[in-house]
PDB file of N, CA and C in Angstrom:
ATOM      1  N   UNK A   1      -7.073 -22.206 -59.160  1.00  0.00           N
ATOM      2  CA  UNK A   1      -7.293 -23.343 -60.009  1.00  0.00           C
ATOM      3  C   UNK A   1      -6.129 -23.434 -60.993  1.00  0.00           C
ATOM      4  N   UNK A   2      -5.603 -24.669 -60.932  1.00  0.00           N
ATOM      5  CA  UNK A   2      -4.238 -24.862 -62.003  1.00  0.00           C
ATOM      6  C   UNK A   2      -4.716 -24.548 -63.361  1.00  0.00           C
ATOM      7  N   UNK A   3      -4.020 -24.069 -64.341  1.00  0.00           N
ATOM      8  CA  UNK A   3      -4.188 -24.223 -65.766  1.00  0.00           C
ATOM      9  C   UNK A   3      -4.554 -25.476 -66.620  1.00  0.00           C
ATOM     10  N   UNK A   4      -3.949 -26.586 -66.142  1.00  0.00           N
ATOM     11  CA  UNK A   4      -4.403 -27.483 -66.235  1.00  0.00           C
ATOM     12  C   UNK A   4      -5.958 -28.552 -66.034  1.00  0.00           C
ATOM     13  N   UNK A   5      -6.359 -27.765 -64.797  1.00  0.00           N
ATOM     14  CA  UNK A   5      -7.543 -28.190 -64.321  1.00  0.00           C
ATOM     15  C   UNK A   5      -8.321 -27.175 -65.488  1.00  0.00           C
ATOM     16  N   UNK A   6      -8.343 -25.929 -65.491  1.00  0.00           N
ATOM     17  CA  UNK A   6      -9.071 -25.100 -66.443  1.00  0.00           C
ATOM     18  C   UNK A   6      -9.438 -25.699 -67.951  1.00  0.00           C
ATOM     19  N   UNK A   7      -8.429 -25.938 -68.421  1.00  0.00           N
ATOM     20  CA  UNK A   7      -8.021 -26.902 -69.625  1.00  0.00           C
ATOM     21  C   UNK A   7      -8.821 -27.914 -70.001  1.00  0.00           C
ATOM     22  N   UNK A   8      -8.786 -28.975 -68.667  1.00  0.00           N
ATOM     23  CA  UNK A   8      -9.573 -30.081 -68.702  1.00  0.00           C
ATOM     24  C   UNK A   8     -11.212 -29.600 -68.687  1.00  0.00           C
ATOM     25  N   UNK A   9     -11.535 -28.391 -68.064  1.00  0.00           N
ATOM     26  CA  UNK A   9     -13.321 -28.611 -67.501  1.00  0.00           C
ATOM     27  C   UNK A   9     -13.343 -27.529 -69.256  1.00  0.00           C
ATOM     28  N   UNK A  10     -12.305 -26.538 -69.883  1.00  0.00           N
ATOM     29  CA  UNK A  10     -12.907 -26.253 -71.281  1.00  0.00           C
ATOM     30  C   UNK A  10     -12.980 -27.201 -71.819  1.00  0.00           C
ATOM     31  N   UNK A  11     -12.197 -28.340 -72.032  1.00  0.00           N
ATOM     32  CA  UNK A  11     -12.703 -29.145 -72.987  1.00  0.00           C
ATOM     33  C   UNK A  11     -13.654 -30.320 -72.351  1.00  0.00           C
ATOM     34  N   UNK A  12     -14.236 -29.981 -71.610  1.00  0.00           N
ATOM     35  CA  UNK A  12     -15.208 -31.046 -71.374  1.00  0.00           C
ATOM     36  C   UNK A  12     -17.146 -30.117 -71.604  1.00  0.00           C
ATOM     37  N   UNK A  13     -16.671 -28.675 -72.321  1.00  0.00           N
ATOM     38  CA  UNK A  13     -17.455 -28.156 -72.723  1.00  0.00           C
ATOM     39  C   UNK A  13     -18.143 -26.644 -71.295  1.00  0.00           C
ATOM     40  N   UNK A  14     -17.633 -26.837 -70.574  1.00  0.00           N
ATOM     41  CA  UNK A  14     -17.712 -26.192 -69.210  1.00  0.00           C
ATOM     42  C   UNK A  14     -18.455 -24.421 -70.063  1.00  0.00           C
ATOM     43  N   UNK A  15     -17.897 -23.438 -70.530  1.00  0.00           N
ATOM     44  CA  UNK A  15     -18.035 -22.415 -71.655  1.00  0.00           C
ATOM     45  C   UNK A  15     -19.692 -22.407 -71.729  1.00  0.00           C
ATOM     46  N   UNK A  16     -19.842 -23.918 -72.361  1.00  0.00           N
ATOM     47  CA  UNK A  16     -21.258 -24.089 -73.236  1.00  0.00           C
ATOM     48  C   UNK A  16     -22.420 -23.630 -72.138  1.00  0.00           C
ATOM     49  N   UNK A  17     -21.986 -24.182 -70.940  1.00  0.00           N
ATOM     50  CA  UNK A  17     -22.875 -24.251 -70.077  1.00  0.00           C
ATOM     51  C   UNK A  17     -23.155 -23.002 -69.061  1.00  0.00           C
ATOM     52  N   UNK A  18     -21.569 -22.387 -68.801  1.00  0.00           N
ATOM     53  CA  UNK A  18     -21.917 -21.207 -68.074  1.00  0.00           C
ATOM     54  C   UNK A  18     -22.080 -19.903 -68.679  1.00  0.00           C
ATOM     55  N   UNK A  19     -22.168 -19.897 -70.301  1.00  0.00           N
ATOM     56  CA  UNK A  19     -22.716 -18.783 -70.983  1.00  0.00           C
ATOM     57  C   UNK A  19     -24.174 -18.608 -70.510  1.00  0.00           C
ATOM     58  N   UNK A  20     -25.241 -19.299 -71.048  1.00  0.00           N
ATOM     59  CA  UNK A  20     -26.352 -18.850 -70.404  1.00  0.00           C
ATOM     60  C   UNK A  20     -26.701 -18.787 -69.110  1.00  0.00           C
ATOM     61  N   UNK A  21     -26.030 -18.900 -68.169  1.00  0.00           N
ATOM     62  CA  UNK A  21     -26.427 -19.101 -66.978  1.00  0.00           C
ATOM     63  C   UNK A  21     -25.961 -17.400 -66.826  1.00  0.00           C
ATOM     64  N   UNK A  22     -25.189 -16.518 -67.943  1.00  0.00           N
ATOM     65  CA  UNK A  22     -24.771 -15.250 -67.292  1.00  0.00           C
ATOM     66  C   UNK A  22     -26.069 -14.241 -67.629  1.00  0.00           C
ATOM     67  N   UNK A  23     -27.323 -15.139 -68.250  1.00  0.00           N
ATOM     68  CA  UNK A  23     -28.252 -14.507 -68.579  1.00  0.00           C
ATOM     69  C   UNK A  23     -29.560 -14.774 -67.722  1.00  0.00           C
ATOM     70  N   UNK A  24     -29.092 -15.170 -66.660  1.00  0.00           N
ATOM     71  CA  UNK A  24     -29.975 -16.111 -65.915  1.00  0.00           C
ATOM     72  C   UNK A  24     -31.149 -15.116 -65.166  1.00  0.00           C
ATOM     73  N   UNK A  25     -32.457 -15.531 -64.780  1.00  0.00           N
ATOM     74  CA  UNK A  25     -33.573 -14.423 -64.020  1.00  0.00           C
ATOM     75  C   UNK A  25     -32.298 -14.176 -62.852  1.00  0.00           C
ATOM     76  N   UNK A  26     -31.875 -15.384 -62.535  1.00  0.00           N
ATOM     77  CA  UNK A  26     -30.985 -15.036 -60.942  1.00  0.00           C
ATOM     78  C   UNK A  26     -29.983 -14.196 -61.089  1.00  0.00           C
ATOM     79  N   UNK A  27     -29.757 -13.110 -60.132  1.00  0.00           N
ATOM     80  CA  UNK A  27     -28.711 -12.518 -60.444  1.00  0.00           C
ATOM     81  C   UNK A  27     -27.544 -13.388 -59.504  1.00  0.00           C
ATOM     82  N   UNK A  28     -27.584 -13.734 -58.684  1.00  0.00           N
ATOM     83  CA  UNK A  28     -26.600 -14.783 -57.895  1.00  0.00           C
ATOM     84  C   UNK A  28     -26.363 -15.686 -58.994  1.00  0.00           C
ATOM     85  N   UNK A  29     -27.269 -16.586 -59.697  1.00  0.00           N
ATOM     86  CA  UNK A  29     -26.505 -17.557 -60.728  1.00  0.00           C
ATOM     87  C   UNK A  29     -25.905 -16.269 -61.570  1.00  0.00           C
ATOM     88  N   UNK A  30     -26.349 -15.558 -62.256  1.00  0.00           N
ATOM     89  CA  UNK A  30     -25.573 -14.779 -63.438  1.00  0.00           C
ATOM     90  C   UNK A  30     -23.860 -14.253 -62.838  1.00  0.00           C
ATOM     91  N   UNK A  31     -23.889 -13.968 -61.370  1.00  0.00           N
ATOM     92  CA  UNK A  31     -22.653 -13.626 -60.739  1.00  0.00           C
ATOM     93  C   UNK A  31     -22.214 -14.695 -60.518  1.00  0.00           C
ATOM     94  N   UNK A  32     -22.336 -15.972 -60.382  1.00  0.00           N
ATOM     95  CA  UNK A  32     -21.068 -17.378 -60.009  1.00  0.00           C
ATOM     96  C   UNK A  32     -21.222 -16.825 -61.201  1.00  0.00           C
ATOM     97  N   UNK A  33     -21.794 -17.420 -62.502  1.00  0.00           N
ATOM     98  CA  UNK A  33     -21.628 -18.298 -63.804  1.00  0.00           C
ATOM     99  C   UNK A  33     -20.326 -17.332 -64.792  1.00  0.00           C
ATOM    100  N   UNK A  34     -20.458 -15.743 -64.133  1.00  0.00           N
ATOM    101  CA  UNK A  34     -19.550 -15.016 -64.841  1.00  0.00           C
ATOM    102  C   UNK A  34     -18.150 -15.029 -64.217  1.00  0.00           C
ATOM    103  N   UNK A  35     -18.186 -15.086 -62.888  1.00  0.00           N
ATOM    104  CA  UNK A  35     -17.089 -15.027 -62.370  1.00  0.00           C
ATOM    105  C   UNK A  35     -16.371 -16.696 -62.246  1.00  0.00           C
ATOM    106  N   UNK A  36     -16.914 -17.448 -62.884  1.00  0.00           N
ATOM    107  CA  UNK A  36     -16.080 -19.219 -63.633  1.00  0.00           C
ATOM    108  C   UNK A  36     -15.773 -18.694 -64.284  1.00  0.00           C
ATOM    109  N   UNK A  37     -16.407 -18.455 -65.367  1.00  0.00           N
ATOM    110  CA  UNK A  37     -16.180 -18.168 -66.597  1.00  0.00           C
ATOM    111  C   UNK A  37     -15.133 -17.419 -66.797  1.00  0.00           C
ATOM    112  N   UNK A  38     -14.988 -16.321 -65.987  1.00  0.00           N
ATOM    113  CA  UNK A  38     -14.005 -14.771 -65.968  1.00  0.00           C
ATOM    114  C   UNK A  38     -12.499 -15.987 -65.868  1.00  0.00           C
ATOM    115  N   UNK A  39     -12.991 -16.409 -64.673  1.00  0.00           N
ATOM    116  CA  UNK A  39     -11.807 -17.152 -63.720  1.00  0.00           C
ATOM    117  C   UNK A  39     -10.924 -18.484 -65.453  1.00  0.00           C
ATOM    118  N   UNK A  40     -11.896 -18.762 -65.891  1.00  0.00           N
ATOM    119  CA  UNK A  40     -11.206 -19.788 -67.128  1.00  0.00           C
ATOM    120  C   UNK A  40     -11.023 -19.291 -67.974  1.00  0.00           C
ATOM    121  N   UNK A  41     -11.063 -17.386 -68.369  1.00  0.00           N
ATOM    122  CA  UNK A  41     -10.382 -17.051 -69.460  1.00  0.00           C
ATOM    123  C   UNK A  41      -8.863 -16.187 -69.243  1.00  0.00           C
ATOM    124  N   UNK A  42      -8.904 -16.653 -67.883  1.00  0.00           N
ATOM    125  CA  UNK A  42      -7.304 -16.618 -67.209  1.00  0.00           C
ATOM    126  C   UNK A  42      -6.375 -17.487 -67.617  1.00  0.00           C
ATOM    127  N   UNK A  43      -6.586 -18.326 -68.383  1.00  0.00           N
ATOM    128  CA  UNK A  43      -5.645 -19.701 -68.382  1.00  0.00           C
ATOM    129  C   UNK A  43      -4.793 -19.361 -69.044  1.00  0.00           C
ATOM    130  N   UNK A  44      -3.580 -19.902 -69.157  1.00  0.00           N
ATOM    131  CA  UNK A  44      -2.177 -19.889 -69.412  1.00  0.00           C
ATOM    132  C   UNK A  44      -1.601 -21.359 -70.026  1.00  0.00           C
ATOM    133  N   UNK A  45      -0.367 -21.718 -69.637  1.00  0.00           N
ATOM    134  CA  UNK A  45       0.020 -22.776 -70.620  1.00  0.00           C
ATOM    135  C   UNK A  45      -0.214 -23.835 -69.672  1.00  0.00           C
ATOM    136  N   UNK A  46      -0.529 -24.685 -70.522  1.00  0.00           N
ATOM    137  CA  UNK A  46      -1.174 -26.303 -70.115  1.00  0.00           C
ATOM    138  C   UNK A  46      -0.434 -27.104 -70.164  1.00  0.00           C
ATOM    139  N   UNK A  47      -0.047 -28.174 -69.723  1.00  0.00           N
ATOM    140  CA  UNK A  47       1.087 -28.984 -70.459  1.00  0.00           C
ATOM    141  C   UNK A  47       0.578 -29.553 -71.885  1.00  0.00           C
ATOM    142  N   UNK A  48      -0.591 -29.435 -72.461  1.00  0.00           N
ATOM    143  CA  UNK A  48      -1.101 -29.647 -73.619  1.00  0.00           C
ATOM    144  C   UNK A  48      -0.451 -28.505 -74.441  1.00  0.00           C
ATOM    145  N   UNK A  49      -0.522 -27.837 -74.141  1.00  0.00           N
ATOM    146  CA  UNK A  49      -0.740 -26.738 -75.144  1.00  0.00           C
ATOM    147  C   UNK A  49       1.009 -25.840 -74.703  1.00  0.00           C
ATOM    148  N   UNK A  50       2.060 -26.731 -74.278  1.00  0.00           N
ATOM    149  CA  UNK A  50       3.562 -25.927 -74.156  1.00  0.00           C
ATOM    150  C   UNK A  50       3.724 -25.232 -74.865  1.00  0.00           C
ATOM    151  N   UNK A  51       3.437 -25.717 -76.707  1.00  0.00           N
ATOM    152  CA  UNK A  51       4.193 -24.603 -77.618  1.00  0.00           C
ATOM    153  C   UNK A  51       3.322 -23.819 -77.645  1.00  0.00           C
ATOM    154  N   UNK A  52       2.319 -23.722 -77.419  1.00  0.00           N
ATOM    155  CA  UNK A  52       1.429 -22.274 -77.711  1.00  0.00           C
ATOM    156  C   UNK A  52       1.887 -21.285 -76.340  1.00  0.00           C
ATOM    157  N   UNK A  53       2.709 -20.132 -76.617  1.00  0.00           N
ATOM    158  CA  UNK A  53       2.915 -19.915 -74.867  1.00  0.00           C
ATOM    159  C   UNK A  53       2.001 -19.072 -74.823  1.00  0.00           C
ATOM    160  N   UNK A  54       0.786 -18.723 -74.889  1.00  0.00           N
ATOM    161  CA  UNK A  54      -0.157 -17.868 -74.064  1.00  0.00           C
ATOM    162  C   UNK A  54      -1.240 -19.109 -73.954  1.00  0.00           C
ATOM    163  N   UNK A  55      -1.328 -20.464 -74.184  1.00  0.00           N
ATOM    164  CA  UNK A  55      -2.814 -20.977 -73.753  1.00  0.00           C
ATOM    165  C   UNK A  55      -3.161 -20.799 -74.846  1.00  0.00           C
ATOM    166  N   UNK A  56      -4.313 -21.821 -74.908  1.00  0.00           N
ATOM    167  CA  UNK A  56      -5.493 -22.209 -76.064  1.00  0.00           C
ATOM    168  C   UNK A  56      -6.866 -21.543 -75.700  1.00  0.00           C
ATOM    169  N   UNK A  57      -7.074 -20.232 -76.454  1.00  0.00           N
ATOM    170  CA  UNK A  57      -8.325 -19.643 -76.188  1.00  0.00           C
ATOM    171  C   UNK A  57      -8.854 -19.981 -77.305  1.00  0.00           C
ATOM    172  N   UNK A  58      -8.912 -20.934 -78.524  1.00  0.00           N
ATOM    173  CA  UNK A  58     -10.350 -21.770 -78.985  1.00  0.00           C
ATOM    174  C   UNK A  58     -11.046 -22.164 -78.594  1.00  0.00           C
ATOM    175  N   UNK A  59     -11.417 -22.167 -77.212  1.00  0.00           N
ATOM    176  CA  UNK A  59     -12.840 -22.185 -76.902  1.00  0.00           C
ATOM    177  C   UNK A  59     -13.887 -21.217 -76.434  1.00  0.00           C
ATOM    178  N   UNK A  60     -12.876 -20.117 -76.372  1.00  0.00           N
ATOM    179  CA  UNK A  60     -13.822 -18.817 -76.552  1.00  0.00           C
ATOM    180  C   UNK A  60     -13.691 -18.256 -77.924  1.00  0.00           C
ATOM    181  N   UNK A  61     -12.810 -18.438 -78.843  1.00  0.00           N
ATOM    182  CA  UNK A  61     -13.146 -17.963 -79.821  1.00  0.00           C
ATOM    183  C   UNK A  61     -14.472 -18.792 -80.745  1.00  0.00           C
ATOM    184  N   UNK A  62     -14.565 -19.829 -80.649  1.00  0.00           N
ATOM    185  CA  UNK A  62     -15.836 -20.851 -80.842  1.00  0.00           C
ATOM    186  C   UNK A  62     -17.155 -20.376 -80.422  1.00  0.00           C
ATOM    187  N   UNK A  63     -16.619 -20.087 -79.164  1.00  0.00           N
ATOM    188  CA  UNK A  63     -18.253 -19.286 -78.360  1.00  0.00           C
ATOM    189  C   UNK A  63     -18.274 -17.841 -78.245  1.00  0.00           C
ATOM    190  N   UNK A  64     -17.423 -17.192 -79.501  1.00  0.00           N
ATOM    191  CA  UNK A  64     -17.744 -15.700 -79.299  1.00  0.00           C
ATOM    192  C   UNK A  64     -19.050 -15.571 -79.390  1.00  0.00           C
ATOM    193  N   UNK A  65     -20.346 -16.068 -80.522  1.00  0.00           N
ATOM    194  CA  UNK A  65     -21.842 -15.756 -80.295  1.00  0.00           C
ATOM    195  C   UNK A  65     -22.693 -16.545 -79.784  1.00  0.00           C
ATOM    196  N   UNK A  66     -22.461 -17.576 -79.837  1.00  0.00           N
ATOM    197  CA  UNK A  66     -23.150 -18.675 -79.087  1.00  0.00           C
ATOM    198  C   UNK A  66     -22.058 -19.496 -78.437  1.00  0.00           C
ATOM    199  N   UNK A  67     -23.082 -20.375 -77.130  1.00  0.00           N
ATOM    200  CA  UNK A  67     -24.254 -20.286 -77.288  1.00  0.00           C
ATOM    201  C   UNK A  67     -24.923 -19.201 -76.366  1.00  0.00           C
ATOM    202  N   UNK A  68     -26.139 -19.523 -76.268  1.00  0.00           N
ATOM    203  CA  UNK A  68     -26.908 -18.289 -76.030  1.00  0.00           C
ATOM    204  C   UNK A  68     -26.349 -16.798 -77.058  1.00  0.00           C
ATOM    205  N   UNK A  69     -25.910 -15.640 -76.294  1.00  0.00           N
ATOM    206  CA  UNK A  69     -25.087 -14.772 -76.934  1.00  0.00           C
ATOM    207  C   UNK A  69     -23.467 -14.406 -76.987  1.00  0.00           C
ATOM    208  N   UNK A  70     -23.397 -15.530 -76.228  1.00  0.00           N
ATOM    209  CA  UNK A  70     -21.608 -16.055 -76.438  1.00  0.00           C
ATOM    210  C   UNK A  70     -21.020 -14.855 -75.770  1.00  0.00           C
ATOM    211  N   UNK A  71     -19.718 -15.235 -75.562  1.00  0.00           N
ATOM    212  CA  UNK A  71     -18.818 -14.185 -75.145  1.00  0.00           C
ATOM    213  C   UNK A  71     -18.702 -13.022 -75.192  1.00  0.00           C
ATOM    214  N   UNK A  72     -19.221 -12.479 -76.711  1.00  0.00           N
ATOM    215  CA  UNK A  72     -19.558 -10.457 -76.736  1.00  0.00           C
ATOM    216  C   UNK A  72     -21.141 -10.144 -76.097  1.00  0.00           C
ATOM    217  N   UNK A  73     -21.896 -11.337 -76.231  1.00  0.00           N
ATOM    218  CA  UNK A  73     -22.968 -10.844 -74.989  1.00  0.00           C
ATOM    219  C   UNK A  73     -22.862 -10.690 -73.550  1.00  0.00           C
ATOM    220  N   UNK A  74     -21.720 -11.944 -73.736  1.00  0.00           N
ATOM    221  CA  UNK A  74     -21.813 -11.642 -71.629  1.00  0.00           C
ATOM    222  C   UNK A  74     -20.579 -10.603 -71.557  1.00  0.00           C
ATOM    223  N   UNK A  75     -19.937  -9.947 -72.298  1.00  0.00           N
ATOM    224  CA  UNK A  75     -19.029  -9.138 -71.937  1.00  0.00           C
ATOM    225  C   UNK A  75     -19.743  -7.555 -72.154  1.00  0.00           C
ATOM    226  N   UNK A  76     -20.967  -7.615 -73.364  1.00  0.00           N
ATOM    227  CA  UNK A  76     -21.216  -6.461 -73.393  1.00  0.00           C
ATOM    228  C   UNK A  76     -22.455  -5.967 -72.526  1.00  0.00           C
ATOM    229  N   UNK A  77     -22.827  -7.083 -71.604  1.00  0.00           N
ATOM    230  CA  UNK A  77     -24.123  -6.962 -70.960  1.00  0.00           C
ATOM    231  C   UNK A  77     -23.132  -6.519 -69.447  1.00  0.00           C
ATOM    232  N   UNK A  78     -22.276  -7.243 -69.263  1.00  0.00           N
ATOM    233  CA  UNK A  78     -21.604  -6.903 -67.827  1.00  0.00           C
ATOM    234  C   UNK A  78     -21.137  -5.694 -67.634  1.00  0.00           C
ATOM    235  N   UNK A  79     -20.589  -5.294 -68.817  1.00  0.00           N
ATOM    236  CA  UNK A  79     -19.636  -3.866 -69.227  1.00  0.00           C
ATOM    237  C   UNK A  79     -20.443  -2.653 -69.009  1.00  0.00           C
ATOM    238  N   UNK A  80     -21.703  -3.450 -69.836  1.00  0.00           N
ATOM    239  CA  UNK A  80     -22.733  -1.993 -69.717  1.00  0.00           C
ATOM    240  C   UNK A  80     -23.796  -2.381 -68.147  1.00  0.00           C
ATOM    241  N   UNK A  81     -23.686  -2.775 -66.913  1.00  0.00           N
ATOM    242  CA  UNK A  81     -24.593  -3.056 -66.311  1.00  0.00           C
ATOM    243  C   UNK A  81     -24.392  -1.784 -65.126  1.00  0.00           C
ATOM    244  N   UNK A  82     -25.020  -1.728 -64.224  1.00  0.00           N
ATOM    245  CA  UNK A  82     -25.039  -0.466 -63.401  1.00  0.00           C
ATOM    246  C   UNK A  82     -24.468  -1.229 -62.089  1.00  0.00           C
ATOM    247  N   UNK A  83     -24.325  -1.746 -62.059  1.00  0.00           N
ATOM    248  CA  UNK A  83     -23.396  -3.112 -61.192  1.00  0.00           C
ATOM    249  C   UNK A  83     -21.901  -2.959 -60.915  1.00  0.00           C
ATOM    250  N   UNK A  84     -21.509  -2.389 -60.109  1.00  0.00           N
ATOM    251  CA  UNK A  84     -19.866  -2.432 -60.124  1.00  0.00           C
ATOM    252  C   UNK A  84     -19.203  -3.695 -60.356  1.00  0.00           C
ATOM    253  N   UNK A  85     -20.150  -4.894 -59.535  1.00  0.00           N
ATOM    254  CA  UNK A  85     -19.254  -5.784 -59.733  1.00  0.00           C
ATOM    255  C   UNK A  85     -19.631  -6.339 -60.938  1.00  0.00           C
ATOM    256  N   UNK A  86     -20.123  -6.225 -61.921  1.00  0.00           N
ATOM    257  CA  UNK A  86     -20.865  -6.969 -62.680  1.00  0.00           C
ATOM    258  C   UNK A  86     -19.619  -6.007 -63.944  1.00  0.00           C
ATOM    259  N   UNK A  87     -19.748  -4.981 -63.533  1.00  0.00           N
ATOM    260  CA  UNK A  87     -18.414  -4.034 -64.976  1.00  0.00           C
ATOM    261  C   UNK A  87     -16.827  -4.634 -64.411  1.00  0.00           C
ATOM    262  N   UNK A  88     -16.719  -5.013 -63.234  1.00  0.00           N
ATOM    263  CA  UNK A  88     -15.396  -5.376 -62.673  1.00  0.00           C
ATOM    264  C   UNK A  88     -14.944  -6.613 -63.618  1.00  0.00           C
ATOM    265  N   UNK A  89     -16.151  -7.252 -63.674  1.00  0.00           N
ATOM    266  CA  UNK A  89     -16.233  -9.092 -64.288  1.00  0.00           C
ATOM    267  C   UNK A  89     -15.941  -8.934 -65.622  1.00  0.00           C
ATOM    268  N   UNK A  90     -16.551  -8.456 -65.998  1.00  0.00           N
ATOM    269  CA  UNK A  90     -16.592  -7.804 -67.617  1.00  0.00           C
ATOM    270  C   UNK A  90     -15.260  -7.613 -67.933  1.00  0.00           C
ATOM    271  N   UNK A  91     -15.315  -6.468 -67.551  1.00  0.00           N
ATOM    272  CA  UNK A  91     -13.347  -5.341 -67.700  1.00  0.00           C
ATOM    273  C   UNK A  91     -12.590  -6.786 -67.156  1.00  0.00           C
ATOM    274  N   UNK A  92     -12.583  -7.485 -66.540  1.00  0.00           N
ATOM    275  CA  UNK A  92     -11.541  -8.286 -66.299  1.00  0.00           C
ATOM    276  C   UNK A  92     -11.037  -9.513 -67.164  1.00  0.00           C
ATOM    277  N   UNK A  93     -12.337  -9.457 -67.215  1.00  0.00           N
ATOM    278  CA  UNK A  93     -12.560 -10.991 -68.298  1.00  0.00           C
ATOM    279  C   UNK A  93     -11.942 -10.635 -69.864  1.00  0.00           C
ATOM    280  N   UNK A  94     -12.514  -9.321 -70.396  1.00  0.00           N
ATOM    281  CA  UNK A  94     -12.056  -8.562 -71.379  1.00  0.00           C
ATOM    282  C   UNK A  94     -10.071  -8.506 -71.154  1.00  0.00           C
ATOM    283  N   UNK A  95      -9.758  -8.053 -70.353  1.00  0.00           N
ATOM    284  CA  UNK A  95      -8.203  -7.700 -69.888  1.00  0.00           C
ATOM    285  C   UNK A  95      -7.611  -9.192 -70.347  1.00  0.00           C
ATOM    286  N   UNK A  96      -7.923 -10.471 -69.953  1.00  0.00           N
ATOM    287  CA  UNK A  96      -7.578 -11.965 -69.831  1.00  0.00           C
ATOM    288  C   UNK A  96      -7.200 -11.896 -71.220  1.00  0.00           C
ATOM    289  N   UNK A  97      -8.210 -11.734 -71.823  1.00  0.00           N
ATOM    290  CA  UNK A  97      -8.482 -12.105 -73.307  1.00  0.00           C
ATOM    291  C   UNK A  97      -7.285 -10.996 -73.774  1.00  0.00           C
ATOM    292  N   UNK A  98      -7.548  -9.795 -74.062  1.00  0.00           N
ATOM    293  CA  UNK A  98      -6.783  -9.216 -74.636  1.00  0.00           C
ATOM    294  C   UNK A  98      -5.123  -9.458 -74.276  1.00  0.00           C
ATOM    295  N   UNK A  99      -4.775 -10.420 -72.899  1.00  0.00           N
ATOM    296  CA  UNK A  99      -3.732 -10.640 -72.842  1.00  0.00           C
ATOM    297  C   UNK A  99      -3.410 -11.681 -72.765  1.00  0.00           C
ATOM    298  N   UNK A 100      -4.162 -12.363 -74.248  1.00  0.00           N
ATOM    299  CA  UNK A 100      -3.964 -13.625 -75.254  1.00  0.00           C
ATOM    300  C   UNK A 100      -2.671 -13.580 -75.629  1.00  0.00           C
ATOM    301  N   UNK A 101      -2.137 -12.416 -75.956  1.00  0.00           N
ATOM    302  CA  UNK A 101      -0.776 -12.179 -77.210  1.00  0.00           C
ATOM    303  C   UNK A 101      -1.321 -12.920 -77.892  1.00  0.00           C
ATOM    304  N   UNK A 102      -2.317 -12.370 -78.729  1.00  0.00           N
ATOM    305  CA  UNK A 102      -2.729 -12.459 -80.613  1.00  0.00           C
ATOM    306  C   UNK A 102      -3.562 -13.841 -80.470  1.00  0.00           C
ATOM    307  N   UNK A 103      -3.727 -14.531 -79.650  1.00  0.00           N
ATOM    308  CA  UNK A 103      -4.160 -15.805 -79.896  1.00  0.00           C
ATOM    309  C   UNK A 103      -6.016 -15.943 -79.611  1.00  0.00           C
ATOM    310  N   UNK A 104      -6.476 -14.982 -79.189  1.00  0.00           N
ATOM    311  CA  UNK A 104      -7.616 -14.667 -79.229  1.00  0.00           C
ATOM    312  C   UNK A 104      -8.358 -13.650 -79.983  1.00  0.00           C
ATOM    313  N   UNK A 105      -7.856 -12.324 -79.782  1.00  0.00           N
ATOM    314  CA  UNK A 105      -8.571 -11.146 -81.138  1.00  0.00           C
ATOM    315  C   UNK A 105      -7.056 -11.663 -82.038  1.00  0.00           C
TER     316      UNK A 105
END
């Protein structure tokens, strides 16, 4: 998925919607909804966002607690799950972020 396309579905609120779904009874919805999610905190530079060169992660910093339990819930529920793939999603999604260069923590 281009950076661009990513760009467009965060700001059309995309975040809002697949946070709770990582809390879902389903574990099949909770595995798509994390692995979008994982997949859009990959993004990079947009043609919106040229001068910022790592990408615009304000929209996870917005949804660090909400909604539902926002971003440190679905990272600390995946991290801690007995699920390989479910700590893979986590640790990865975590890695994205931390390689904001400063623009997220």
């Amino acid at each position: 998925m281009s950076d661009d396309l990513k760009h467009a579905l965060l700001e059309m609120g995309l975040c809002d919607v697949l946070l709770p779904l990582t809390a879902s009874n389903s574990v099949e919805v909770q595995g798509h909804a994390a692995a979008a999610l994982s997949n859009l905190t990959s993004t990079g530079i947009s043609e919106k966002d040229k001068a910022d060169e790592a990408g615009n992660y304000s929209y996870f910093v917005k949804d660090w607690t909400a909604p539902a339990d926002g971003i440190r819930g679905f990272l600390l529920r995946f991290m801690a799950s007995r699920d390989e793939i479910d700590q893979h999603i986590g640790v990865w999604t975590l890695i994205q972020l931390l390689e904001s260069n400063g623009t997220f923590f």
